[in-house]
Protein backbone atom coordinates (compact mmCIF):
# COMPACT_ATOMS: atom_id res chain seq x y z
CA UNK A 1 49.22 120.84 -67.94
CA UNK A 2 51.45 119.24 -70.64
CA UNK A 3 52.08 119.90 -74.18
CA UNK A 4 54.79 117.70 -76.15
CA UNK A 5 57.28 119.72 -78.15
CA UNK A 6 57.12 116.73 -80.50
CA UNK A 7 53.39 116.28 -81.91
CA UNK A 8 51.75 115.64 -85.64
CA UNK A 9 48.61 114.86 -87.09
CA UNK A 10 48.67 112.39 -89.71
CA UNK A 11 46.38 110.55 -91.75
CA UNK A 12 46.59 107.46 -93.61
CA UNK A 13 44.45 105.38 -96.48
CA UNK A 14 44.43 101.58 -96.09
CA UNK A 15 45.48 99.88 -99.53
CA UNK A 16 42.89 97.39 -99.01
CA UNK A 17 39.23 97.18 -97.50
CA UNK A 18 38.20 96.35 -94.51
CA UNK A 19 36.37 93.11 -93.61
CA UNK A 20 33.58 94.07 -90.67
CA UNK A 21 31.99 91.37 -88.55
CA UNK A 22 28.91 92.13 -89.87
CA UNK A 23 29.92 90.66 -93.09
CA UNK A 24 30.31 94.21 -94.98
CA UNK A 25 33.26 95.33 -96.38
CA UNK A 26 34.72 99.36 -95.46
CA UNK A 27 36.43 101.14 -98.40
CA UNK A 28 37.83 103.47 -98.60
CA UNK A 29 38.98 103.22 -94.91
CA UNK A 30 41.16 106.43 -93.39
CA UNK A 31 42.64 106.12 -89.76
CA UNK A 32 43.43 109.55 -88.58
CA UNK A 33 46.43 109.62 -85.84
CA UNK A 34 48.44 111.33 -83.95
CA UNK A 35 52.00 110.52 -83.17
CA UNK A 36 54.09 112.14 -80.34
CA UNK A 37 58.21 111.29 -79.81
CA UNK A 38 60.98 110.26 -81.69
CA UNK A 39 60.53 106.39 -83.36
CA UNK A 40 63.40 104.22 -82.69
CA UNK A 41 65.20 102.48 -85.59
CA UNK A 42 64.17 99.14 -84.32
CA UNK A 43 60.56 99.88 -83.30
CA UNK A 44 61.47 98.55 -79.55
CA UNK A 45 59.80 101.69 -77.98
CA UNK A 46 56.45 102.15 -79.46
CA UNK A 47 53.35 102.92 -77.46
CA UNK A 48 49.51 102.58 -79.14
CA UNK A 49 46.99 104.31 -76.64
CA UNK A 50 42.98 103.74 -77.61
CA UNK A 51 40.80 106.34 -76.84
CA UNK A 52 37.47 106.09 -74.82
CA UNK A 53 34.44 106.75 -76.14
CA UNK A 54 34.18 110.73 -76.38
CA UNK A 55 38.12 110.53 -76.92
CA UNK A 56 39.76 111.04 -79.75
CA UNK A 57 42.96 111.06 -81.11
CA UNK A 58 44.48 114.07 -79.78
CA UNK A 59 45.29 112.67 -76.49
CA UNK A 60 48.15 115.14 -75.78
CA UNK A 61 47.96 118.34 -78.65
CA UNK A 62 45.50 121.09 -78.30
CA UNK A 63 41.99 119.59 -79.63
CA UNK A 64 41.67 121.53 -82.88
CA UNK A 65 37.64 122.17 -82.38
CA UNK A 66 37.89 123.65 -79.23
CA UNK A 67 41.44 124.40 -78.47
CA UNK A 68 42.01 121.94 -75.24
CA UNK A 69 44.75 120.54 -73.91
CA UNK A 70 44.40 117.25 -74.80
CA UNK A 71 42.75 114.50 -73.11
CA UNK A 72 45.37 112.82 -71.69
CA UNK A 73 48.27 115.85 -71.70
CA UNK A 74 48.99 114.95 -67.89
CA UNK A 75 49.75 111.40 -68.48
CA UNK A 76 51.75 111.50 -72.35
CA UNK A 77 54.64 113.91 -72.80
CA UNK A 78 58.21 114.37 -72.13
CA UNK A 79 58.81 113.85 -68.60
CA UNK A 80 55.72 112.51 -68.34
CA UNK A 81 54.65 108.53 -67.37
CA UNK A 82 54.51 107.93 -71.04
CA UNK A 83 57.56 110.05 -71.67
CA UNK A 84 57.63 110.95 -75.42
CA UNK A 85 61.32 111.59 -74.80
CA UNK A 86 61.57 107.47 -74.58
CA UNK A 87 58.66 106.38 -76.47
CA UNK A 88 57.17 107.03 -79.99
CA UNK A 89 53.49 107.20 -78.74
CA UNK A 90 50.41 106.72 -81.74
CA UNK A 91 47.33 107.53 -80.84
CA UNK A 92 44.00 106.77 -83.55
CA UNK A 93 40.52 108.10 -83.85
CA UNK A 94 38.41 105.04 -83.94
CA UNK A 95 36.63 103.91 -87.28
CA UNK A 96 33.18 105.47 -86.50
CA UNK A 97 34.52 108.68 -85.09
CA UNK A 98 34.00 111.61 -86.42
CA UNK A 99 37.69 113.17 -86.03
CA UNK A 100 38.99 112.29 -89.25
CA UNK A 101 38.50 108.50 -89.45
CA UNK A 102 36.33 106.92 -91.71
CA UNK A 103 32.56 107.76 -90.06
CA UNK A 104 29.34 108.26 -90.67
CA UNK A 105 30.01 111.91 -91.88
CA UNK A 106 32.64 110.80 -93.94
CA UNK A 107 31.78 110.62 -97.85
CA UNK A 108 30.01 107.74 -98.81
CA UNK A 109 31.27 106.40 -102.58
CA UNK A 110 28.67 104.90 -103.33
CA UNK A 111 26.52 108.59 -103.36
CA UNK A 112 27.01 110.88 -106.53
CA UNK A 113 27.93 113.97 -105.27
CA UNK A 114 30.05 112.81 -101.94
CA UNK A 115 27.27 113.11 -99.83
CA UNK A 116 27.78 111.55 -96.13
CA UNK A 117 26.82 108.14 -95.19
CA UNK A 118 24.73 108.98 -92.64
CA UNK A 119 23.10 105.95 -91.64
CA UNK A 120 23.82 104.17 -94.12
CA UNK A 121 27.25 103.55 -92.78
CA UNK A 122 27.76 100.00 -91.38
CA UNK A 123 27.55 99.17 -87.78
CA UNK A 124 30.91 98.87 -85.96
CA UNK A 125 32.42 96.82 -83.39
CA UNK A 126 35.30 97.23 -81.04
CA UNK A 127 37.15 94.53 -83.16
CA UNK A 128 36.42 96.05 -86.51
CA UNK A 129 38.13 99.54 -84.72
CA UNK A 130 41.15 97.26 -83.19
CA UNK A 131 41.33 95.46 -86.95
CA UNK A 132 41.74 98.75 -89.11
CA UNK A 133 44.27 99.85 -85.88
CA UNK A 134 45.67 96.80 -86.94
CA UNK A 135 46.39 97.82 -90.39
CA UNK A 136 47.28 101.08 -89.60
CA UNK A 137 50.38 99.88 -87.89
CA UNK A 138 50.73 96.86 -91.13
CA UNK A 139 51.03 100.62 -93.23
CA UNK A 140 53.44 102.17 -90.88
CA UNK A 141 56.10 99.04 -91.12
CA UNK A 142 55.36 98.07 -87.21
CA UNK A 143 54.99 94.31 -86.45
CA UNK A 144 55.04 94.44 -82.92
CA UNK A 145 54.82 97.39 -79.80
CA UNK A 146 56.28 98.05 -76.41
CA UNK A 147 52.84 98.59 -74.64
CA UNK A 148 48.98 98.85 -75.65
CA UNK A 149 47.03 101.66 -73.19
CA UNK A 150 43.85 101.88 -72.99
CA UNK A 151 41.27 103.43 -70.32
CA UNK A 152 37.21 102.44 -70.92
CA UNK A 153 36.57 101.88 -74.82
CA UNK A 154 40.44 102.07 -75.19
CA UNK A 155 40.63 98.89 -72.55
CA UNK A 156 38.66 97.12 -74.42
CA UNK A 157 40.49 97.80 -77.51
CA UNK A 158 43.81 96.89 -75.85
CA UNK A 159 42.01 93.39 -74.86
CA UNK A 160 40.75 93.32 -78.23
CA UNK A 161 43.95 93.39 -79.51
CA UNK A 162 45.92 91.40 -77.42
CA UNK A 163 43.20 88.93 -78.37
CA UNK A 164 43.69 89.42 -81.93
CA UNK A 165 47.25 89.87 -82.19
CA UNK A 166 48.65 87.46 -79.58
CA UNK A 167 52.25 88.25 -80.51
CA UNK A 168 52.28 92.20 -81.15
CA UNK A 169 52.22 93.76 -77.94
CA UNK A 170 54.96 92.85 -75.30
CA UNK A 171 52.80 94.82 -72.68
CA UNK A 172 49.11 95.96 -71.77
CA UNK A 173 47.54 97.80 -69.64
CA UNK A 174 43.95 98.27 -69.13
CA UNK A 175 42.19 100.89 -66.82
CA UNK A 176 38.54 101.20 -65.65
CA UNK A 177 37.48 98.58 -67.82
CA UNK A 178 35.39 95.10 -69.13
CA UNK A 179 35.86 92.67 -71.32
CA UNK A 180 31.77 92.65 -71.72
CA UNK A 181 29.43 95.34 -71.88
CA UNK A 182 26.89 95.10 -69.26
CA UNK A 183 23.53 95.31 -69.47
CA UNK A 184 22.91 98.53 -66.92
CA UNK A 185 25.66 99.98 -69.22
CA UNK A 186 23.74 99.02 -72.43
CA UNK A 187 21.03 100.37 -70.49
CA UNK A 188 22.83 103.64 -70.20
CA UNK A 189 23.99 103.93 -74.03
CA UNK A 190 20.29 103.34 -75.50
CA UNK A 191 18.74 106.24 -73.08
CA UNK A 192 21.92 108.46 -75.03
CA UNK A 193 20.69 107.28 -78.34
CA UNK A 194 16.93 107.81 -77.70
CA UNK A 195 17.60 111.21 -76.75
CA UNK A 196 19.34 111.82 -80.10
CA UNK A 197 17.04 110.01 -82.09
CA UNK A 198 14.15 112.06 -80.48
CA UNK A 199 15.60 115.25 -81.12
CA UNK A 200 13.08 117.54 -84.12
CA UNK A 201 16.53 117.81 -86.15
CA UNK A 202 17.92 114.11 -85.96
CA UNK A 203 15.68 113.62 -89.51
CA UNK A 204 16.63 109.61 -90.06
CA UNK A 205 20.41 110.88 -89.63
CA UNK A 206 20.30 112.59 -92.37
CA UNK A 207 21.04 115.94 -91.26
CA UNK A 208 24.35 117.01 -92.67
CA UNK A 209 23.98 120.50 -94.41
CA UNK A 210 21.51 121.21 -92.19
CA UNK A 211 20.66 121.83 -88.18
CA UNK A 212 22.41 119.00 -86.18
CA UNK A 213 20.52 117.15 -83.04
CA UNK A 214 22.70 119.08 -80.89
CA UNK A 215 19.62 119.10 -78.23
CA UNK A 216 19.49 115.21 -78.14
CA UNK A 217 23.16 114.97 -78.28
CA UNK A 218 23.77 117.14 -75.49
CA UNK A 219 21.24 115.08 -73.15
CA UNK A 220 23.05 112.09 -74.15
CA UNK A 221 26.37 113.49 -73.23
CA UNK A 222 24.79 114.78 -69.72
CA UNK A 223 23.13 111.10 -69.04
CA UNK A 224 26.74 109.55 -69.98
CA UNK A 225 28.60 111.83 -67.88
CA UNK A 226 26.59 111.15 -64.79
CA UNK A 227 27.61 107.50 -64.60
CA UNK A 228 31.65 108.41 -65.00
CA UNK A 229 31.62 110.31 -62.12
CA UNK A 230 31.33 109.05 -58.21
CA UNK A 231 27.95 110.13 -55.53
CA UNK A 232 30.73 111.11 -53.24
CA UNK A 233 32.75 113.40 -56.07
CA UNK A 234 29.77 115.36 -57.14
CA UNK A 235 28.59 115.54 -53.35
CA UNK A 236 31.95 117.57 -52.45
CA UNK A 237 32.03 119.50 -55.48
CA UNK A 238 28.75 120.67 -56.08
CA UNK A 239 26.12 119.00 -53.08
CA UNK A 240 23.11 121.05 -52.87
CA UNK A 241 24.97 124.69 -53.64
CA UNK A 242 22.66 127.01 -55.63
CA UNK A 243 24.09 128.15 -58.31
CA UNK A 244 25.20 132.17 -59.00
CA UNK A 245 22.40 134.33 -60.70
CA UNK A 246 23.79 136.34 -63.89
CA UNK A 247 24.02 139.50 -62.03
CA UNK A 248 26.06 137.87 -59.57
CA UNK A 249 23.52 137.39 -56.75
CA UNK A 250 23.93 134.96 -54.50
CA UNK A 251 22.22 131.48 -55.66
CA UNK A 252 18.56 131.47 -55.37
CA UNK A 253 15.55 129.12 -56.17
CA UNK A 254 14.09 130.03 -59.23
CA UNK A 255 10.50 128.15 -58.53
CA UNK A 256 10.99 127.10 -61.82
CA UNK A 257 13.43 125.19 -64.80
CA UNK A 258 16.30 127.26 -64.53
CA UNK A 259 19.58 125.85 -64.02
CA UNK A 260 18.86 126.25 -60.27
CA UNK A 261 21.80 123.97 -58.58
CA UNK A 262 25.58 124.14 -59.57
CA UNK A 263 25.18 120.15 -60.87
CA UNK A 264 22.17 121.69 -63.32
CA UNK A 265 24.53 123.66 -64.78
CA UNK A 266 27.56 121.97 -64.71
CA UNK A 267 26.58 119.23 -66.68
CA UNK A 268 24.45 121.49 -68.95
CA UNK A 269 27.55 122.79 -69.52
CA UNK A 270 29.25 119.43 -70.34
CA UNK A 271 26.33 119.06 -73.17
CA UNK A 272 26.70 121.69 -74.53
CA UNK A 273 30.23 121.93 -74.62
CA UNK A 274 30.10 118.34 -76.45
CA UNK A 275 28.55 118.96 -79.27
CA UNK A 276 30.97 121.48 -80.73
CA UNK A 277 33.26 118.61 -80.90
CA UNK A 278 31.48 115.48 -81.51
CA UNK A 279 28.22 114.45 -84.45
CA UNK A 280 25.72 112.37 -83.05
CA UNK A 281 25.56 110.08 -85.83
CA UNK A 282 29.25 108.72 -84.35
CA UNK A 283 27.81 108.67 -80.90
CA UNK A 284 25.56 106.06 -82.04
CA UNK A 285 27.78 104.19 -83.56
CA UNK A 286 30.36 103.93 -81.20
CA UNK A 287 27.68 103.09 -78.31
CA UNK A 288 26.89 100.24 -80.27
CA UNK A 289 30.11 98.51 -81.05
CA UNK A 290 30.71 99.30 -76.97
CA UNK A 291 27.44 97.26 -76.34
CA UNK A 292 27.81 94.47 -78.73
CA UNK A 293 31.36 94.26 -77.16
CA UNK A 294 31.96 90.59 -75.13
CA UNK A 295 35.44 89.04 -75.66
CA UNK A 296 34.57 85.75 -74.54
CA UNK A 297 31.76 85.67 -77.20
CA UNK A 298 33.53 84.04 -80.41
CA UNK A 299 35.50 81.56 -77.84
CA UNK A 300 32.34 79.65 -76.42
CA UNK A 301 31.91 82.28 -73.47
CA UNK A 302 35.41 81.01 -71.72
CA UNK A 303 37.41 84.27 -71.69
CA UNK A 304 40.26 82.60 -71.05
CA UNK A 305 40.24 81.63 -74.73
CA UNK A 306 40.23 84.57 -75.53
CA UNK A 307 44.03 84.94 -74.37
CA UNK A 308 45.26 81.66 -75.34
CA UNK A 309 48.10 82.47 -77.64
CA UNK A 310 49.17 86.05 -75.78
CA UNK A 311 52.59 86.86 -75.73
CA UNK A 312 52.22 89.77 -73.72
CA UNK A 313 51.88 90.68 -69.84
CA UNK A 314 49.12 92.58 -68.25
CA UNK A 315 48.33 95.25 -66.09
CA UNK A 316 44.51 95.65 -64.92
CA UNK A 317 43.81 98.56 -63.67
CA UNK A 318 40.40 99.26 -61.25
CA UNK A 319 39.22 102.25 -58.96
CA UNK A 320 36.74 102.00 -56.00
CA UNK A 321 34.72 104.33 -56.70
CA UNK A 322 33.88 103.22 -60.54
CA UNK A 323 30.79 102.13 -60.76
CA UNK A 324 30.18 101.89 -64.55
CA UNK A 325 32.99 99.81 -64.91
CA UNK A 326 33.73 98.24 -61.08
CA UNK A 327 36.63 96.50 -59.77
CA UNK A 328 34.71 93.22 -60.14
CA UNK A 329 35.05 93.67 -64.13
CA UNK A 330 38.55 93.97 -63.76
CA UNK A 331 38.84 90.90 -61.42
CA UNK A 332 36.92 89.32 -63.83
CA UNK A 333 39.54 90.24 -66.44
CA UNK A 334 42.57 88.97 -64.51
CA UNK A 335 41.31 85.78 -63.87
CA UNK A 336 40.85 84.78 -67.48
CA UNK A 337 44.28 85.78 -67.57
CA UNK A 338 45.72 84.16 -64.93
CA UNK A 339 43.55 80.44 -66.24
CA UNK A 340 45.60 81.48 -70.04
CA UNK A 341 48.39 81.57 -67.89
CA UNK A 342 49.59 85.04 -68.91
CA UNK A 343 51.67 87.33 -66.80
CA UNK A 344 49.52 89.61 -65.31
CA UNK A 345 49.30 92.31 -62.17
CA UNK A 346 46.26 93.83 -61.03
CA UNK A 347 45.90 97.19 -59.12
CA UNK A 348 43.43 98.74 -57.08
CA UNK A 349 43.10 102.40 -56.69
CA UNK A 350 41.66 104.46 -54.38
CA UNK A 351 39.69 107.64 -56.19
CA UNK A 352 36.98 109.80 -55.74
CA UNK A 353 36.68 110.75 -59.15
CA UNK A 354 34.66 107.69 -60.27
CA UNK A 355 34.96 106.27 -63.51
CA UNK A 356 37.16 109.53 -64.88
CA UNK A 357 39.42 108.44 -62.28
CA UNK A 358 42.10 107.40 -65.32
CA UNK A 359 41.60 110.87 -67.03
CA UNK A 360 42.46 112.83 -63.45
CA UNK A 361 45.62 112.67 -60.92
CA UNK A 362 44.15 109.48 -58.45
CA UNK A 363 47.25 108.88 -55.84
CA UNK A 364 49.06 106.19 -57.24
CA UNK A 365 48.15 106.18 -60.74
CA UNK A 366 51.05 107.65 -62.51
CA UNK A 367 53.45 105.12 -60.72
CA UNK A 368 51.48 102.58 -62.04
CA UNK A 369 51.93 103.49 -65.53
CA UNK A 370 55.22 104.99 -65.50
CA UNK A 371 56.07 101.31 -63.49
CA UNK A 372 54.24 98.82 -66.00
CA UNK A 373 55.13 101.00 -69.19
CA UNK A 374 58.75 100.91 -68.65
């Protein structure tokens, strides 16, 4: 694992509100980021990676809530395919999140006493997250980047984006992703939010100060983490095994709701482990801008529209074994692309991991960034 000698979190007040699609207005709006490498006098080398949905912005520094390696440490760092030793790398917690960024915990101003919005925070979309992104980089002095990265969420934040700002990104590159929200995945995110939402201590949202809906968020982060892995993955890695007793016996049935096989507790695990990190009120809120997410939408359902005016050149990236987003999304993807007329290359790869086949080492993949990036 990875570590960058060069690393800093930063945050970073927008002058101005922010216009939402809904027709609200965000202010005060804070982007919290982190920023990895050296920048270069001209701007000529820098690198904006979105997160995915349960990312964040520590994509290559110890997570301060639970002291991991970042999300992303194998892929970001010096040496690495995006070598902070060549590139001044800024990664953003999405507006929404709940890792700094403006959120649903965050403060609300209009509430005496600086009590959280809650739910009374405004829904989200992808391009409301890619707009305030936007002015992030407006604040920092940079007009235009070397590449946009992006895996999930963050792909369809780099689309967004390259939508958005035709002429700010000389390069993108998209892995395991849409440019539409389907409806099994919509599907998905409302069974997630349900769970929350059903949970004794969810109270309206309005649980800050108090016990969080840890229960519901953990389900939801157990349902969600089903679909980004592969039936062949979690056949080799757990199958049927039983899973160890606490006094080390070997695994036995329980004949009842114990955490009988090693997939029970595994992602039991993964739920748990979540919620130490993450509020459920974001969770929400980010599935929903995800669903409401369809780039072709606002250009009379031609996606090629959507890429019109790009400047940049593409890389779509697709695994075999993703079924939440499959290769067909990407293909979808670079065909729009290729009726806009925009550069683009489309690759492939071979994984067992599933959807988390961007987060892990798939053959192939690190050429293919280290290759398009540079």
């Amino acid at each position: 694992m990875n570590t960058p000698q060069q690393s800093q979190s930063l945050s970073l007040t927008l002058p101005d509100p922010l216009p939402l699609d809904s027709g609200a207005q965000l202010s005060p709006v804070t982007i919290a980021y982190e920023q990895y490498g050296a920048r270069a006098q001209d701007d000529s080398n820098v690198v904006v990676i979105f997160h995915a949905l349960t990312g964040d912005q520590y994509v290559a520094s110890p997570h301060p809530a639970t002291g991991k390696p970042g999300w992303w440490d194998r892929m970001v760092g010096p040496g690495m395919p995006i070598d902070t030793d060549r590139y001044y790398v800024i990664c953003a917690n999405v507006i929404g999140g709940c890792m700094g960024s403006t959120g649903p915990a965050s403060a609300n101003p209009e509430e005496t006493g600086g009590a959280p919005y809650g739910q009374n925070f405004p829904v989200v979309t992808i391009h409301d997250m890619v707009r305030a992104i936007g002015r992030l980089l407006d604040a920092l002095g940079i007009d235009r980047v070397h590449a946009l990265v992006g895996g999930s969420m963050g792909g369809m934040q780099a689309l967004a984006f390259a939508s958005q700002f035709p002429t700010r990104a000389d390069r993108v590159l998209v892995l395991a992703s849409a440019a539409r929200q389907s409806a099994q995945n919509i599907a998905f995110h409302e069974v997630g939010r349900q769970a929350i939402m059903a949970d004794a201590n969810w109270n309206g949202g309005e649980y800050y100060g108090g016990t969080h809906p840890d229960a519901g968020l953990a389900v939801a982060r157990m349902a969600a983490h089903i679909t980004y892995l592969s039936e062949a993955g979690l056949t080799e890695k757990f199958g049927r095994r039983l899973q160890q007793r606490p006094d080390g016996s070997d695994g036995t049935k329980s004949f009842g709701f114990e955490a009988d096989f090693q997939i029970e507790s595994y992602l039991r695990y993964q739920g748990s482990g979540f919620t130490r990190r993450f509020d459920a009120n974001s969770y929400l809120y980010i599935t929903r801008a995800m669903d409401y997410f369809d780039l072709a939408e606002e250009h009379g359902g031609r996606l090629a529209d959507a890429f019109a005016n790009t400047s940049a050149r593409f890389c779509i990236v697709s695994f075999d074994t993703d079924w939440l987003y499959p290769t067909e999304e990407g293909r979808h993807i670079v065909r729009a692309l290729n009726a806009a007329g925009a550069p683009v290359s489309f690759v492939e790869l071979s994984s067992p991991y599933g959807h988390d086949g961007f987060l892990l080492e798939t053959p192939g993949l690190d050429e293919v960034v280290r290759g398009f990036v540079s």
